[in-house]
PDB file of N, CA and C in Angstrom:
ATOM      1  N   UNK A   1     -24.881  -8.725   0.314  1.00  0.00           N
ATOM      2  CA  UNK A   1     -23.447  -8.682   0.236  1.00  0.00           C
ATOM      3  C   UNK A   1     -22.988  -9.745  -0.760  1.00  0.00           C
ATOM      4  N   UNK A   2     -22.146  -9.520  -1.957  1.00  0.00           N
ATOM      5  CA  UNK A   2     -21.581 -10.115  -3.048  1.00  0.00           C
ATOM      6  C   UNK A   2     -20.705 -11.263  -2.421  1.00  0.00           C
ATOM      7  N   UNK A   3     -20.068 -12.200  -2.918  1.00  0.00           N
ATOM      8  CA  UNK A   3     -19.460 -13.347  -2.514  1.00  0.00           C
ATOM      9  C   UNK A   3     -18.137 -12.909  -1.873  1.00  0.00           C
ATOM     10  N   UNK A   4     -17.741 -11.799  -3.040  1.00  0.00           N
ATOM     11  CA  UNK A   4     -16.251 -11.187  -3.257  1.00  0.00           C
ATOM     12  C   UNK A   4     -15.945 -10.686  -1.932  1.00  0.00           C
ATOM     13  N   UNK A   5     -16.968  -9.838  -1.360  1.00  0.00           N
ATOM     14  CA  UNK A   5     -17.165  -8.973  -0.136  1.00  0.00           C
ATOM     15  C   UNK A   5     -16.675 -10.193   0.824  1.00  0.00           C
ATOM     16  N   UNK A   6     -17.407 -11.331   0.834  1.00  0.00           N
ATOM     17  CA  UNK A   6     -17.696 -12.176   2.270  1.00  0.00           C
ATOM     18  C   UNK A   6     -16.359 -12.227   2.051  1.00  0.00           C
ATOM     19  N   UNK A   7     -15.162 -12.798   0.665  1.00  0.00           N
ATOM     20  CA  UNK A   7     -14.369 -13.465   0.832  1.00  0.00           C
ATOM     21  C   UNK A   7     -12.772 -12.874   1.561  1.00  0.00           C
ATOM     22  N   UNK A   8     -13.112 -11.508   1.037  1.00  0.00           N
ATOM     23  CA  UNK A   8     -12.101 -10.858   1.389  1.00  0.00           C
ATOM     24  C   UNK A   8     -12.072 -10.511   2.896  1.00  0.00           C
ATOM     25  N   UNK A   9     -13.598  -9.927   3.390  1.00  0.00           N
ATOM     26  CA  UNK A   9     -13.705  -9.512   4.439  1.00  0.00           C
ATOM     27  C   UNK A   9     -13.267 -10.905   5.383  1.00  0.00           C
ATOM     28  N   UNK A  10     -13.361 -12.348   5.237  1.00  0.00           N
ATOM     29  CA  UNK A  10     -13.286 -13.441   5.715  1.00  0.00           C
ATOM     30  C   UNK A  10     -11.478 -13.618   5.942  1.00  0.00           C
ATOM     31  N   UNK A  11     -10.941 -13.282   4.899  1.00  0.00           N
ATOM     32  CA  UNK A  11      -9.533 -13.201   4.872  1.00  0.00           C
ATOM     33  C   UNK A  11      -8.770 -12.350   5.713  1.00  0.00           C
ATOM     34  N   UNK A  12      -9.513 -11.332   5.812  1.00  0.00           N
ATOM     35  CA  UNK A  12      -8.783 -10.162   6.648  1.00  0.00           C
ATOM     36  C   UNK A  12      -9.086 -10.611   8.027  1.00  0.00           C
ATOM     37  N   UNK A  13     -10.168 -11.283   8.601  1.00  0.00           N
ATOM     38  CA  UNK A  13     -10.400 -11.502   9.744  1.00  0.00           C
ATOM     39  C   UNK A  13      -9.280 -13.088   9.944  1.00  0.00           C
ATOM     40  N   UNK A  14      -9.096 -13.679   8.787  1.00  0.00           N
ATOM     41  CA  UNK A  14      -8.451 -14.834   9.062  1.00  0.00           C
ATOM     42  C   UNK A  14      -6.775 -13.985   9.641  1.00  0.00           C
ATOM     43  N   UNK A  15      -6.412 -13.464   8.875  1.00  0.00           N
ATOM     44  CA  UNK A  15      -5.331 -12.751   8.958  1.00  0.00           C
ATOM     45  C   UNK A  15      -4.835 -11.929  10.137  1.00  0.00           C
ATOM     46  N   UNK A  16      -5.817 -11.392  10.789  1.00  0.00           N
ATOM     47  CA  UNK A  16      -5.455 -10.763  12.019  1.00  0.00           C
ATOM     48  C   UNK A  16      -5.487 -11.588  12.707  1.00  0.00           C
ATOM     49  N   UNK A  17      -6.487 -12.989  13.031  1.00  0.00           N
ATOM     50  CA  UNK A  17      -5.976 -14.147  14.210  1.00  0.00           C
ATOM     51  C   UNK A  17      -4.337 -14.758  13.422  1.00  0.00           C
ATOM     52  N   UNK A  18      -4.195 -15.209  12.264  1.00  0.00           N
ATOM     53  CA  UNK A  18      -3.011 -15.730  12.331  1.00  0.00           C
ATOM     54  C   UNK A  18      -1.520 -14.404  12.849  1.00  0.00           C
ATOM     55  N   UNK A  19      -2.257 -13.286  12.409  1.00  0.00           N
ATOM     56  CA  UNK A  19      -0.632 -11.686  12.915  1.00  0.00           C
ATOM     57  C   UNK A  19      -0.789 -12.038  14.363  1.00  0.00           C
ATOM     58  N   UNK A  20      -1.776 -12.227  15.175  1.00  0.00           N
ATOM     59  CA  UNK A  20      -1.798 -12.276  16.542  1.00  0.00           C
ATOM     60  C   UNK A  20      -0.755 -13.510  17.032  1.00  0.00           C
ATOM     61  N   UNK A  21      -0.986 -14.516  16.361  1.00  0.00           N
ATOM     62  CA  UNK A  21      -0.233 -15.622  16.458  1.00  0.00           C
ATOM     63  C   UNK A  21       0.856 -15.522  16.766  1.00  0.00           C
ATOM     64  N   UNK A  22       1.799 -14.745  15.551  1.00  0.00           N
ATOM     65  CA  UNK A  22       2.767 -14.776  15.440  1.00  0.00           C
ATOM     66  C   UNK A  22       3.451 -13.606  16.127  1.00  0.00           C
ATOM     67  N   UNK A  23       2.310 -12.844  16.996  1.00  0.00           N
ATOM     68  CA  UNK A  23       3.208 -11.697  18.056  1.00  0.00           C
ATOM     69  C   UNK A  23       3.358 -12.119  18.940  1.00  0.00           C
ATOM     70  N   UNK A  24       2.037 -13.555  19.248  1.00  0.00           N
ATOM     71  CA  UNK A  24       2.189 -14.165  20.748  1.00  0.00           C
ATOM     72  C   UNK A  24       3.827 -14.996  20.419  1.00  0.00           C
ATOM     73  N   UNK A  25       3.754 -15.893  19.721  1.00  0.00           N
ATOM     74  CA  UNK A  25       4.953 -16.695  19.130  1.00  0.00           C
ATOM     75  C   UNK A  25       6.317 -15.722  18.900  1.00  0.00           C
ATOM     76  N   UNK A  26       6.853 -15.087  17.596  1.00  0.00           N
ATOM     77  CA  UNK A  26       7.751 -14.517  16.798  1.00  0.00           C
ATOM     78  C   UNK A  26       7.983 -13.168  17.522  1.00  0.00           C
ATOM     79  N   UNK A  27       6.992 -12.322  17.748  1.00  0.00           N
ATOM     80  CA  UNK A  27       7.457 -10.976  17.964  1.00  0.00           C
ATOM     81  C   UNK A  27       6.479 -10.111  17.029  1.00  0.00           C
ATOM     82  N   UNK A  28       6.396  -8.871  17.551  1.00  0.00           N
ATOM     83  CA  UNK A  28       5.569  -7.789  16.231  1.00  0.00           C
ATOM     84  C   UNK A  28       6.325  -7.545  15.236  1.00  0.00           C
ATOM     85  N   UNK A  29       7.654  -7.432  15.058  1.00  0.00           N
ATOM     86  CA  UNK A  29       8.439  -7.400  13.711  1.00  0.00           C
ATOM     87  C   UNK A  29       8.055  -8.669  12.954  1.00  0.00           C
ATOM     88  N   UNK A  30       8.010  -9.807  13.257  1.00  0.00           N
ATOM     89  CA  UNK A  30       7.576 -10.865  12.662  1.00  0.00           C
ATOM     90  C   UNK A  30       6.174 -10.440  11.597  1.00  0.00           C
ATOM     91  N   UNK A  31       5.086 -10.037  12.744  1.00  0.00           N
ATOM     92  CA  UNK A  31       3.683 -10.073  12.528  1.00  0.00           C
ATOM     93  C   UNK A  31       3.518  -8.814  11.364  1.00  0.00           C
ATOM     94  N   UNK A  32       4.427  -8.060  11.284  1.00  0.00           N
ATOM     95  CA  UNK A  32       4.149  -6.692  10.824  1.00  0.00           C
ATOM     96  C   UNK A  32       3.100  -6.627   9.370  1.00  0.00           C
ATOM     97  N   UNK A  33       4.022  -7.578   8.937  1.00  0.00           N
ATOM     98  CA  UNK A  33       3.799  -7.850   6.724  1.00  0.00           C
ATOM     99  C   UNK A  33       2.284  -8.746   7.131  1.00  0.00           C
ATOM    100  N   UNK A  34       1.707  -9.360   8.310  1.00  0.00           N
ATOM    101  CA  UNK A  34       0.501  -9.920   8.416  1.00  0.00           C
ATOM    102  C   UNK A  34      -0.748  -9.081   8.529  1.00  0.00           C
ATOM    103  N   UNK A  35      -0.025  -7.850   9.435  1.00  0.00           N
ATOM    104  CA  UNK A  35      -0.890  -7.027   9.941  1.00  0.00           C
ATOM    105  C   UNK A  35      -1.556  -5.999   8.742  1.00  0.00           C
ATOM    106  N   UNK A  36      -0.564  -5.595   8.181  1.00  0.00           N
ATOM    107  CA  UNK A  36      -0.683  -4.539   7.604  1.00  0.00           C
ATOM    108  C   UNK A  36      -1.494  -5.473   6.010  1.00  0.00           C
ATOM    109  N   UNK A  37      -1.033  -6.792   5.947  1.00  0.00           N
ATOM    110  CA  UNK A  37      -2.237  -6.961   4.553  1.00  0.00           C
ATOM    111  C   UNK A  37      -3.683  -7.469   4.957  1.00  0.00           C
ATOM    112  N   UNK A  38      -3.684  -7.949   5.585  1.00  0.00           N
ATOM    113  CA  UNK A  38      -5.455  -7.246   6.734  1.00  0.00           C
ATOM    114  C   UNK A  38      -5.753  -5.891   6.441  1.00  0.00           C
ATOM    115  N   UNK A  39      -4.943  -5.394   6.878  1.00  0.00           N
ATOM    116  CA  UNK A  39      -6.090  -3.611   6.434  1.00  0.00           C
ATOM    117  C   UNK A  39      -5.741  -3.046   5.185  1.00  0.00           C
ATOM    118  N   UNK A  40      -4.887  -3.673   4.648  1.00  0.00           N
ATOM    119  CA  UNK A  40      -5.213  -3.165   3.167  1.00  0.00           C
ATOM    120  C   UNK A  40      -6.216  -4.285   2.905  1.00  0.00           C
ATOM    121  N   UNK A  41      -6.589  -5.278   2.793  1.00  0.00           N
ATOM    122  CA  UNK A  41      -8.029  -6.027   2.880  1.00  0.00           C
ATOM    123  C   UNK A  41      -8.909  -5.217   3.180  1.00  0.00           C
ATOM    124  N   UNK A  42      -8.592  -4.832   4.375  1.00  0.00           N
ATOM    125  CA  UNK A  42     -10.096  -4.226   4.707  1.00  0.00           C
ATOM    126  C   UNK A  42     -10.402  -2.995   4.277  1.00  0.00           C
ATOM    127  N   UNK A  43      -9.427  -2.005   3.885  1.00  0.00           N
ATOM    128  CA  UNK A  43      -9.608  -0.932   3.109  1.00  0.00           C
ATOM    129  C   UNK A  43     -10.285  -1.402   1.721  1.00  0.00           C
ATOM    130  N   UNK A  44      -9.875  -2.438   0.926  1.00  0.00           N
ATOM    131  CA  UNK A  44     -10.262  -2.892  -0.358  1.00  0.00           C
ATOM    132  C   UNK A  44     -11.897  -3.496  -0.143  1.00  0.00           C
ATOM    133  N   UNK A  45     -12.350  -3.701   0.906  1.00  0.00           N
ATOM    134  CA  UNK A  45     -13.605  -4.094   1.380  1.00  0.00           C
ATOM    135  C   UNK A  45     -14.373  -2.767   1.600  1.00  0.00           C
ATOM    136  N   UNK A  46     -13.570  -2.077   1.867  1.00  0.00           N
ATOM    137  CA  UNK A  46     -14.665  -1.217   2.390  1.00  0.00           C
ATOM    138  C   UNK A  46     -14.462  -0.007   1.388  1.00  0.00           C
ATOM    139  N   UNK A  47     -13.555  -0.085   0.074  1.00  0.00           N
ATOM    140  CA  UNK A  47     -13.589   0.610  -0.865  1.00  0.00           C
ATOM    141  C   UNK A  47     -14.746   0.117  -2.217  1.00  0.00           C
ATOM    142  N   UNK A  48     -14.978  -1.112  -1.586  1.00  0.00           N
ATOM    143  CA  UNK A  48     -15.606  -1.989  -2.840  1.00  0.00           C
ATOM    144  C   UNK A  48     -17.153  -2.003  -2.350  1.00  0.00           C
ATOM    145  N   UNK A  49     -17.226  -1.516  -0.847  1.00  0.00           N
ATOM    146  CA  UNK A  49     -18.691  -1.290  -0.232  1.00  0.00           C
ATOM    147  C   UNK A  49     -19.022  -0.108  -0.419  1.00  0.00           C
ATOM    148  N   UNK A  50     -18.243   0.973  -0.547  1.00  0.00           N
ATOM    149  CA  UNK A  50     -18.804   2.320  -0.604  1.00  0.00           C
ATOM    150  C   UNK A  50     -18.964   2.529  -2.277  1.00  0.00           C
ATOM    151  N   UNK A  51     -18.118   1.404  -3.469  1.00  0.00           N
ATOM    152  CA  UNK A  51     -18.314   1.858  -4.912  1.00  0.00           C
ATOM    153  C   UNK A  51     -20.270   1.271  -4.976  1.00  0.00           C
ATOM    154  N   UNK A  52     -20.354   0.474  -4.436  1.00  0.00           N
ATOM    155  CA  UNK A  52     -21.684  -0.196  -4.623  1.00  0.00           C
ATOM    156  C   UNK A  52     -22.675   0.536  -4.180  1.00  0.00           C
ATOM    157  N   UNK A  53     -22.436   1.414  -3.032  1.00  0.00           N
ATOM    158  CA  UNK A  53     -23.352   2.137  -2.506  1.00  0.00           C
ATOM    159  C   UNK A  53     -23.470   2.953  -3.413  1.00  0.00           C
ATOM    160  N   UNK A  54     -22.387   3.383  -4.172  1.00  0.00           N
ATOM    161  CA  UNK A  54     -23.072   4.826  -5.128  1.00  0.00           C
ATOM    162  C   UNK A  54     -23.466   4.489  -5.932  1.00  0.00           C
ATOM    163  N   UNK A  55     -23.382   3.232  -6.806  1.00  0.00           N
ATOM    164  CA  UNK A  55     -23.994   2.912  -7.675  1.00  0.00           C
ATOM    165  C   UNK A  55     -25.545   2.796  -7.376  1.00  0.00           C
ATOM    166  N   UNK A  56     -25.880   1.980  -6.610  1.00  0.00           N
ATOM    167  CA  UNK A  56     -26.911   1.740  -5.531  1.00  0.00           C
ATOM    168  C   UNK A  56     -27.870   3.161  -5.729  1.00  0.00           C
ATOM    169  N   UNK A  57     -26.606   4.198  -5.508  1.00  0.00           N
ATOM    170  CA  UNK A  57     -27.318   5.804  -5.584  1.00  0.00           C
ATOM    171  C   UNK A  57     -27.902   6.109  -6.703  1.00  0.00           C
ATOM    172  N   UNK A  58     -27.123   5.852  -7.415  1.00  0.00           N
ATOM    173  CA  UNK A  58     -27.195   6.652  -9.012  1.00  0.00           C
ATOM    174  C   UNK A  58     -28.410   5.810  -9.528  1.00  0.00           C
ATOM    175  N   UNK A  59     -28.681   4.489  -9.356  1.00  0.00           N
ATOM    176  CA  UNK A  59     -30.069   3.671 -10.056  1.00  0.00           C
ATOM    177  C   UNK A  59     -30.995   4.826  -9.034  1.00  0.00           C
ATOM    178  N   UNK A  60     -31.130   4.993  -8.167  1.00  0.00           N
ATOM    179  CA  UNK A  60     -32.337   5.268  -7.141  1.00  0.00           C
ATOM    180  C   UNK A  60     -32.805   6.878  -7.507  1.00  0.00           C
ATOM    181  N   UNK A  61     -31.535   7.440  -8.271  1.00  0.00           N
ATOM    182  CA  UNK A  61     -32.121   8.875  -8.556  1.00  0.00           C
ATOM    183  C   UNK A  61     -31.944   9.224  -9.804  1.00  0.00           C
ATOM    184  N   UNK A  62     -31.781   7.879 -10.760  1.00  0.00           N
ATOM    185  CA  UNK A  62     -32.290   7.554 -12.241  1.00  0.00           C
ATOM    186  C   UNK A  62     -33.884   7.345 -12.172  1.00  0.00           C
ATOM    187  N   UNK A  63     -34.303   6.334 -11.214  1.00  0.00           N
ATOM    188  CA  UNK A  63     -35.783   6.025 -11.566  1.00  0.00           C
ATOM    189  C   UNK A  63     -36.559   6.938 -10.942  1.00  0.00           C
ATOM    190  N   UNK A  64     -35.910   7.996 -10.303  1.00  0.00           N
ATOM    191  CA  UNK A  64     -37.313   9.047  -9.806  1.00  0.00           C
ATOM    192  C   UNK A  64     -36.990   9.788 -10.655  1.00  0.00           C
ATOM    193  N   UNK A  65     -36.272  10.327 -11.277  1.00  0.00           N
ATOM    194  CA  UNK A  65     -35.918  11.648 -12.383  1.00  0.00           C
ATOM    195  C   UNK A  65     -37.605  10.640 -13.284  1.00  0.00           C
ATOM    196  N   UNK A  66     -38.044   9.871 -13.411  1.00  0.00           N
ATOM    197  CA  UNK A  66     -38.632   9.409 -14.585  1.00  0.00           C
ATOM    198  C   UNK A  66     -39.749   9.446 -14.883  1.00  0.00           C
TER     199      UNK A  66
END
């Protein structure tokens, strides 16, 4: 796993304890704009894990074509 991966995926997990925070504290209208950039994090994590996997693909059925 690339650095980029740990960092983001690290952020999004930071991010959902601080949205929790602020539902226990503020309210879920508060937390909302917290919540929701966590999973666009984690969508961007897990869009940036599945580009690697195909790449991943495409070397693996370059060197047997050979």
């Amino acid at each position: 796993m690339k650095i980029n991966n740990i960092v983001i995926l690290s952020l999004s997990a930071a991010l959902v304890i601080i949205g929790t925070h602020q539902t226990i504290t503020h309210g879920l209208f508060a937390s909302y704009p917290i919540f929701m950039l966590a999973v666009i994090l984690l969508f961007w994590y897990k869009y940036r894990q599945n580009q690697n996997a195909g790449k991943d693909e495409e070397k693996r059925n370059s060197q047997g074509k050979k």
